[in-house]
C-alpha atoms as a PDB file:
ATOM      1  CA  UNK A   1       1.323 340.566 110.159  1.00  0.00           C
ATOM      2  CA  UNK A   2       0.977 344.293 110.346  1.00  0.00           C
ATOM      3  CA  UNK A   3       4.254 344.749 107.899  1.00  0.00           C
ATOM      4  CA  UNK A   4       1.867 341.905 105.073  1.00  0.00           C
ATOM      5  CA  UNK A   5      -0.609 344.598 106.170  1.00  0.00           C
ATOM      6  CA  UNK A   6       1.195 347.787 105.045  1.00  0.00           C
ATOM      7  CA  UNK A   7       2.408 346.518 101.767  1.00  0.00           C
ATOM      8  CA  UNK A   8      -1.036 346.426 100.165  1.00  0.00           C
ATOM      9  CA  UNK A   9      -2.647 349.088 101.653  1.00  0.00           C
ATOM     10  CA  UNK A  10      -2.385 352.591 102.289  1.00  0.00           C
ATOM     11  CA  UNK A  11      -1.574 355.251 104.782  1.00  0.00           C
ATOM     12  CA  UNK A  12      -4.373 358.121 105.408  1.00  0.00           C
ATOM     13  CA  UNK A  13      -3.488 361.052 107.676  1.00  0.00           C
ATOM     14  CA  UNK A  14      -6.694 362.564 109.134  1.00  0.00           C
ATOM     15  CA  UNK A  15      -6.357 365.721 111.017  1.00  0.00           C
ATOM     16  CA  UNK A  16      -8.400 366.122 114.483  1.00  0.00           C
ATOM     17  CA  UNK A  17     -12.426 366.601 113.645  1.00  0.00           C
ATOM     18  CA  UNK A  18     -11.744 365.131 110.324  1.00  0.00           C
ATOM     19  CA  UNK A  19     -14.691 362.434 109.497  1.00  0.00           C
ATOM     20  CA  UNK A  20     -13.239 358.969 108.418  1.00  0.00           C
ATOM     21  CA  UNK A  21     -16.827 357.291 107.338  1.00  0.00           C
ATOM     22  CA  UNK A  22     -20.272 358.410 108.105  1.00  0.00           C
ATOM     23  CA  UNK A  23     -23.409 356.020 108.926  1.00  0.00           C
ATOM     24  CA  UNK A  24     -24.841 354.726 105.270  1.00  0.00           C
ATOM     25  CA  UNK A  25     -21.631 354.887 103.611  1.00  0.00           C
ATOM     26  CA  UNK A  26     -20.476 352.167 101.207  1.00  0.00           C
ATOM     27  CA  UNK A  27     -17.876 349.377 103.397  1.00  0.00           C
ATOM     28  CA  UNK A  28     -15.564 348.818 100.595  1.00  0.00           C
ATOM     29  CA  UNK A  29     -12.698 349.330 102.949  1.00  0.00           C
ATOM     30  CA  UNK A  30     -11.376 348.719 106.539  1.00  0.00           C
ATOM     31  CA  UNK A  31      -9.111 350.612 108.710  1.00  0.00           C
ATOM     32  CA  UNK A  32      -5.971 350.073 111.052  1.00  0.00           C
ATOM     33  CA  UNK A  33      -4.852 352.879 113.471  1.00  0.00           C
ATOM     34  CA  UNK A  34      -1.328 353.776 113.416  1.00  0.00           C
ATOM     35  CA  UNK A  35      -1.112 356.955 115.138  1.00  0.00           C
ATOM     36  CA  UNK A  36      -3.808 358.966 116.780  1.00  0.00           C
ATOM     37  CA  UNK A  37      -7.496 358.269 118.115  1.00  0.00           C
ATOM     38  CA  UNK A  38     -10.689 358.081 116.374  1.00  0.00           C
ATOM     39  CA  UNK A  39     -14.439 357.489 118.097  1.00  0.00           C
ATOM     40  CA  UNK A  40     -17.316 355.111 116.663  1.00  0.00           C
ATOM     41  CA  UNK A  41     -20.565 357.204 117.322  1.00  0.00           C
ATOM     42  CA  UNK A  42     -24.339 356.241 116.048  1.00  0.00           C
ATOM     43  CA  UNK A  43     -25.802 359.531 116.096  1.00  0.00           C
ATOM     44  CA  UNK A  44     -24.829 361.302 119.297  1.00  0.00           C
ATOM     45  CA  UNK A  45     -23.893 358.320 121.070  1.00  0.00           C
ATOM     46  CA  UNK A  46     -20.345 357.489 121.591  1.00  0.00           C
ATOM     47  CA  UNK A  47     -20.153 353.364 120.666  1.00  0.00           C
ATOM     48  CA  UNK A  48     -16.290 353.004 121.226  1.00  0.00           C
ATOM     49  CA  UNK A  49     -13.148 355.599 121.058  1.00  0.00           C
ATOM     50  CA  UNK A  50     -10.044 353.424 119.112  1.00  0.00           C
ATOM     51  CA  UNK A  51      -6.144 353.954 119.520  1.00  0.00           C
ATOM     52  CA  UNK A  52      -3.373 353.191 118.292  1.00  0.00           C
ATOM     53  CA  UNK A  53      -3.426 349.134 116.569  1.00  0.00           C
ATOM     54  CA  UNK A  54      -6.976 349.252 116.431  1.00  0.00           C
ATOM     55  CA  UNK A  55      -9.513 347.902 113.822  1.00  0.00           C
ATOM     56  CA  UNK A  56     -12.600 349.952 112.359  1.00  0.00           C
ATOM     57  CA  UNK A  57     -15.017 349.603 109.763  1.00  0.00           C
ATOM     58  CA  UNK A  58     -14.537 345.612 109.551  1.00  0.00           C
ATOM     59  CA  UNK A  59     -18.093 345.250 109.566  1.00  0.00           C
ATOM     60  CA  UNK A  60     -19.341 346.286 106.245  1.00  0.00           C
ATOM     61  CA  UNK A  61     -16.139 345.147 104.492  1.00  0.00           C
ATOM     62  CA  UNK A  62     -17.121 341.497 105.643  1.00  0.00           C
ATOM     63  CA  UNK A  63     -21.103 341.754 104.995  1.00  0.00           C
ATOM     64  CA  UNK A  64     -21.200 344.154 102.354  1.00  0.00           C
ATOM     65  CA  UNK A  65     -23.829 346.656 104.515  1.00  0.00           C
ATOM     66  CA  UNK A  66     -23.012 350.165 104.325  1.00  0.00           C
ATOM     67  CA  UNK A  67     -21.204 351.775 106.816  1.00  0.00           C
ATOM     68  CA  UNK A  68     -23.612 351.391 111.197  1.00  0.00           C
ATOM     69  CA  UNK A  69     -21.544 354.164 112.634  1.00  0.00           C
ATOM     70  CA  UNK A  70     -19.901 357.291 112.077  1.00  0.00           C
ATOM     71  CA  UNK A  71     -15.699 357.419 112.627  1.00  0.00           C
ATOM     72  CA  UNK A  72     -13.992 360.362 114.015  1.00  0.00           C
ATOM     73  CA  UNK A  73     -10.527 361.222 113.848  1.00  0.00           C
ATOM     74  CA  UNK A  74     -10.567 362.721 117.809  1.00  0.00           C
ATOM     75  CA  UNK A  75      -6.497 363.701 117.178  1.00  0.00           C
ATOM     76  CA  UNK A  76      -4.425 364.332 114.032  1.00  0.00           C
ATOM     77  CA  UNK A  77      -4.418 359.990 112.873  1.00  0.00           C
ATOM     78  CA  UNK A  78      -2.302 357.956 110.478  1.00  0.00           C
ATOM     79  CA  UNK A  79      -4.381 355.308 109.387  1.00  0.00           C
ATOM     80  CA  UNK A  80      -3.892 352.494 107.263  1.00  0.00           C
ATOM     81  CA  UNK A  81      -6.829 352.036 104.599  1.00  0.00           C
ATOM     82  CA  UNK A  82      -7.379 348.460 103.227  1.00  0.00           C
ATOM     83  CA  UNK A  83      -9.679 348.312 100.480  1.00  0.00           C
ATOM     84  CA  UNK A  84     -11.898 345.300 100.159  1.00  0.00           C
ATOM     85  CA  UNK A  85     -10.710 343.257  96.946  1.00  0.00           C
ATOM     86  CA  UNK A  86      -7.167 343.378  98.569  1.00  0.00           C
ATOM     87  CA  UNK A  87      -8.525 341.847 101.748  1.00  0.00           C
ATOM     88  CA  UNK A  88     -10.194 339.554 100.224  1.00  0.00           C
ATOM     89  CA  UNK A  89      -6.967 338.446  98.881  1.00  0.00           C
ATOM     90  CA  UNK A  90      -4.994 338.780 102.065  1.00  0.00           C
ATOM     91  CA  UNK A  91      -7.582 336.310 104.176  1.00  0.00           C
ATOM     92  CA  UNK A  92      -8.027 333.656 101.270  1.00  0.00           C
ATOM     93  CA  UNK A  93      -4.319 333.132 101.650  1.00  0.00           C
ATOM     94  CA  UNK A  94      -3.578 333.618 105.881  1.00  0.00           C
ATOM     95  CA  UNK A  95      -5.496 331.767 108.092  1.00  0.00           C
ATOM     96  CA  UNK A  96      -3.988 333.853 110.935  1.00  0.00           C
ATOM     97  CA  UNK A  97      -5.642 337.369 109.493  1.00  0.00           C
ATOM     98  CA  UNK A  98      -8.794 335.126 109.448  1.00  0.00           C
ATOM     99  CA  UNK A  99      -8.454 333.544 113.375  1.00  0.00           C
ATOM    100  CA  UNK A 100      -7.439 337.798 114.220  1.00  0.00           C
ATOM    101  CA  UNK A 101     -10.839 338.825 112.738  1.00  0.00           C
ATOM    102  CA  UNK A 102     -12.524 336.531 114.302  1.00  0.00           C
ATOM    103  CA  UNK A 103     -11.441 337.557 117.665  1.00  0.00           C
ATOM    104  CA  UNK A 104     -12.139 340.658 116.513  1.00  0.00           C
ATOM    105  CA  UNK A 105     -15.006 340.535 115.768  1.00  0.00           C
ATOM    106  CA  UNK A 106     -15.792 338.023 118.722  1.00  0.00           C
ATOM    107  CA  UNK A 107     -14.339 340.657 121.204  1.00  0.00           C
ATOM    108  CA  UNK A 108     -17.093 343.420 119.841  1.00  0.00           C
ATOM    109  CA  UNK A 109     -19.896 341.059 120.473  1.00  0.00           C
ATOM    110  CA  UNK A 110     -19.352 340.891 123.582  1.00  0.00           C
ATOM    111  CA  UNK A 111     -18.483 344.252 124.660  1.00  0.00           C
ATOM    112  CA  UNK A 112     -21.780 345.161 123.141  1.00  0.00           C
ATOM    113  CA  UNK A 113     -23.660 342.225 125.570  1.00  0.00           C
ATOM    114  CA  UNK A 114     -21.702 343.888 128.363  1.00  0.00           C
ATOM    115  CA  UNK A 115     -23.021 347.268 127.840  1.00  0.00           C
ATOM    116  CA  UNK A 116     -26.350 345.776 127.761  1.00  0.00           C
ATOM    117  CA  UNK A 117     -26.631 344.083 131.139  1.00  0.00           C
END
């Protein structure tokens, strides 16, 4: 899945303190984690901090929002950039990227109902 992945998208290098996406940007793109570590914050509260094989920015490529965090890069980080027409393209034909967002997605709700219990 992850070699599919890297065919039609692109690698980014980010060097530590380097800002991926900031709250309010435009989600025309999502983000895999191939090296390095970046952090989720909504102003100065840390949401998550991602390694290596993680997801980001998922969120406002699927509902077309901008951007409800800020990313990071908290080390020097290769990450793979898929932009959202591509995606698009990717999920109408793989019902296996579709069942992994899903989790994905299902896994972030509810870590967020955890943290507020």
């Amino acid at each position: 899945l992850l070699s599919q992945i890297s065919q039609i998208s692109k690698e980014k290098n980010y060097e530590h303190g380097e800002i991926i996406f900031n709250e309010g940007d435009a989600g025309d793109s999502m983000f895999i984690i191939l090296i390095g570590e970046v952090s989720i914050k909504k102003g100065d509260k840390l949401i998550a901090k991602l390694e290596r094989g993680a997801a980001l920015g998922e969120m406002a490529l699927l509902d077309h929002e901008t951007r409800s965090a800020d990313a990071l890069a908290e080390k020097d980080s290769v990450l793979l950039k898929i932009n959202q027409d591509v995606f698009y393209e990717l999920m109408e034909g793989n019902a296996d990227i579709m069942k992994q967002i899903i989790r994905l997605l299902t896994s972030r709700i509810r870590e967020a109902n955890s943290k507020l219990e």
